[in-house]
Protein backbone atom coordinates (compact mmCIF):
# COMPACT_ATOMS: atom_id res chain seq x y z
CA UNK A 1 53.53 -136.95 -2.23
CA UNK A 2 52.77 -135.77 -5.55
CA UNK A 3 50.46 -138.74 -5.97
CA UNK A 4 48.58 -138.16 -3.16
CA UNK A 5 48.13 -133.77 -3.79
CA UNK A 6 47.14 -134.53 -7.00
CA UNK A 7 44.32 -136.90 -5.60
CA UNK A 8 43.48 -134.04 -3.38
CA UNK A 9 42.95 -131.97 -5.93
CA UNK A 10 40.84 -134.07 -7.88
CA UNK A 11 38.49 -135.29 -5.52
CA UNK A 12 38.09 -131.62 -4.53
CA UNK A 13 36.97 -130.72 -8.23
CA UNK A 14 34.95 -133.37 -8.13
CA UNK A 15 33.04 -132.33 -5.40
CA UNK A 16 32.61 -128.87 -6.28
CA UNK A 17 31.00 -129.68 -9.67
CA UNK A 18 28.93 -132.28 -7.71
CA UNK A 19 25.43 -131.78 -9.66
CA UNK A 20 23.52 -131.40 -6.15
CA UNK A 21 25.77 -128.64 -4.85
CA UNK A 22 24.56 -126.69 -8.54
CA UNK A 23 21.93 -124.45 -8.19
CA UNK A 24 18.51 -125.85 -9.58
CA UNK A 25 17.51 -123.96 -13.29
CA UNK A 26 15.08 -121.87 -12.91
CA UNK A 27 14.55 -119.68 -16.37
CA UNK A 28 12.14 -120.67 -18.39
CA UNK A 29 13.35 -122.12 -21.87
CA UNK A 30 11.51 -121.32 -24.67
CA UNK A 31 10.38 -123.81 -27.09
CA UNK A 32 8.46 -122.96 -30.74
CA UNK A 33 6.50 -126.38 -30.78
CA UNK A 34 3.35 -125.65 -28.63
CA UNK A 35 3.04 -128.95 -26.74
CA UNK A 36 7.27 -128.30 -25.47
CA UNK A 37 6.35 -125.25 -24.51
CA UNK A 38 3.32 -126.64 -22.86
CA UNK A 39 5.26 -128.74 -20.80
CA UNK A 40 7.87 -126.19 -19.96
CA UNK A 41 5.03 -123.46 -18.75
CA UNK A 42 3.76 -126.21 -16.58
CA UNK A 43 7.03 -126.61 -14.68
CA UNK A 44 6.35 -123.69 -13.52
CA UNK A 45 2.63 -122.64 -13.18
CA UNK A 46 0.27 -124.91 -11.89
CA UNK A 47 -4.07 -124.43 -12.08
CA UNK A 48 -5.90 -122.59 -8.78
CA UNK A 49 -2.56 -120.62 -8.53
CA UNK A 50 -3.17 -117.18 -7.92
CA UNK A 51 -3.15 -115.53 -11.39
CA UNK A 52 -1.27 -112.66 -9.23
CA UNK A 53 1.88 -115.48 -9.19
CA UNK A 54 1.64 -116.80 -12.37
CA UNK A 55 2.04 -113.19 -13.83
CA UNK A 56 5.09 -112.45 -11.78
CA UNK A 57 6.46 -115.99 -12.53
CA UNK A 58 6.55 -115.11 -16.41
CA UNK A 59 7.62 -111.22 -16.11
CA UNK A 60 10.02 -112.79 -14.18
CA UNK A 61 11.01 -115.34 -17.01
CA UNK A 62 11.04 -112.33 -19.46
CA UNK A 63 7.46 -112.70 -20.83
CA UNK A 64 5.67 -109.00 -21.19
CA UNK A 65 1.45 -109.91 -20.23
CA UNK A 66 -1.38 -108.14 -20.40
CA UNK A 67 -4.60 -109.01 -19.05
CA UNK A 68 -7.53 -108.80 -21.84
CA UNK A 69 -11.34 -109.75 -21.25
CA UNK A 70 -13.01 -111.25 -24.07
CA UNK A 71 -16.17 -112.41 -22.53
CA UNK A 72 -13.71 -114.51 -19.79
CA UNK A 73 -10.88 -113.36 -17.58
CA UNK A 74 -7.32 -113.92 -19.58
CA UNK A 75 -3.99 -112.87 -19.26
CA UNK A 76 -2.05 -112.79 -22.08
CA UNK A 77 1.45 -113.15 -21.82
CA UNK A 78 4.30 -113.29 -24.77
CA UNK A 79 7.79 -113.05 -25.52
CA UNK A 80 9.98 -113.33 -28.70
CA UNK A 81 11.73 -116.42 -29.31
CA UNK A 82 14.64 -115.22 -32.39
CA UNK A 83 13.97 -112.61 -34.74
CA UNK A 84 15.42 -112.82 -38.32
CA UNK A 85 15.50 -110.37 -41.03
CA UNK A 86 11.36 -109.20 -40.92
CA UNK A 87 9.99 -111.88 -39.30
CA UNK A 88 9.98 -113.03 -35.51
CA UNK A 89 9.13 -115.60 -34.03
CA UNK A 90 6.85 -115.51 -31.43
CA UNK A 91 5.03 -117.48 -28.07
CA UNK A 92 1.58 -116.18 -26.66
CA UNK A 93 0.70 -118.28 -23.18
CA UNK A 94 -3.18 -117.45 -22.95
CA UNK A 95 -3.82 -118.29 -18.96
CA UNK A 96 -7.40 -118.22 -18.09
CA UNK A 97 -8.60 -117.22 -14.41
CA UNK A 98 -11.64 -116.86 -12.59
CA UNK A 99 -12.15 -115.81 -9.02
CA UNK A 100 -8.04 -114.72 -8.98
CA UNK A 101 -6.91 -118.58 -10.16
CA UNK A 102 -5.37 -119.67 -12.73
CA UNK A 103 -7.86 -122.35 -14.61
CA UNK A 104 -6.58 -123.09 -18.16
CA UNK A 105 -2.91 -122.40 -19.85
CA UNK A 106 -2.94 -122.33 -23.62
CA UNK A 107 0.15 -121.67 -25.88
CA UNK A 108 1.06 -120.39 -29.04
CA UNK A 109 3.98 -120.41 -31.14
CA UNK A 110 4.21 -118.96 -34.67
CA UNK A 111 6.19 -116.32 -36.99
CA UNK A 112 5.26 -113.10 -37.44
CA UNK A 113 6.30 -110.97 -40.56
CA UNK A 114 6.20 -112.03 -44.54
């Protein structure tokens, strides 16, 4: 009887930490090598969205943007990766739009400070 509650039991954990019963991730890591955080940005933006969604998707994923118009429409969005001592470092996503859609995502990583 033991046996067989202790099976119970076990099969029961195993079903509740079944990894399709999880809820899917959906933060945004950050990454400080351009190209990761490339990939990462594009997991969750796509081009000819609305620019109006791609803003909200990265406020959302704790990025502060602003929109700025050097000769084309951009958005610039950013958010601090770790900040040491006097320096932090730092990840610009530069999404380009024209007409209200999103046509080009560029990213930046660096430090910032001495």
């Amino acid at each position: 009887m033991k046996r067989m509650m202790l099976l119970a039991v076990c099969t029961l954990a195993g079903c509740l930490t079944n990894p399709f019963w999880t809820s899917p991730r959906t933060s945004m890591e950050l990454h400080l090598d351009d190209e990761d955080m490339l990939v990462e940005v594009k997991r969750f933006l796509s081009l000819g969205m609305p620019i109006d969604n791609a803003k909200r998707i990265m406020q959302q994923n704790g990025f502060q943007c602003q929109e700025r118009n050097h000769g084309a429409a951009q958005l610039n969005c950013w958010a601090v990766y770790k900040t040491h001592f006097l320096r932090s470092d730092e990840i610009h996503i530069l999404l380009s739009h024209e007409s209200g859609l999103l046509n080009e995502i560029k990213v930046e990583c660096y430090s910032v400070g001495p």
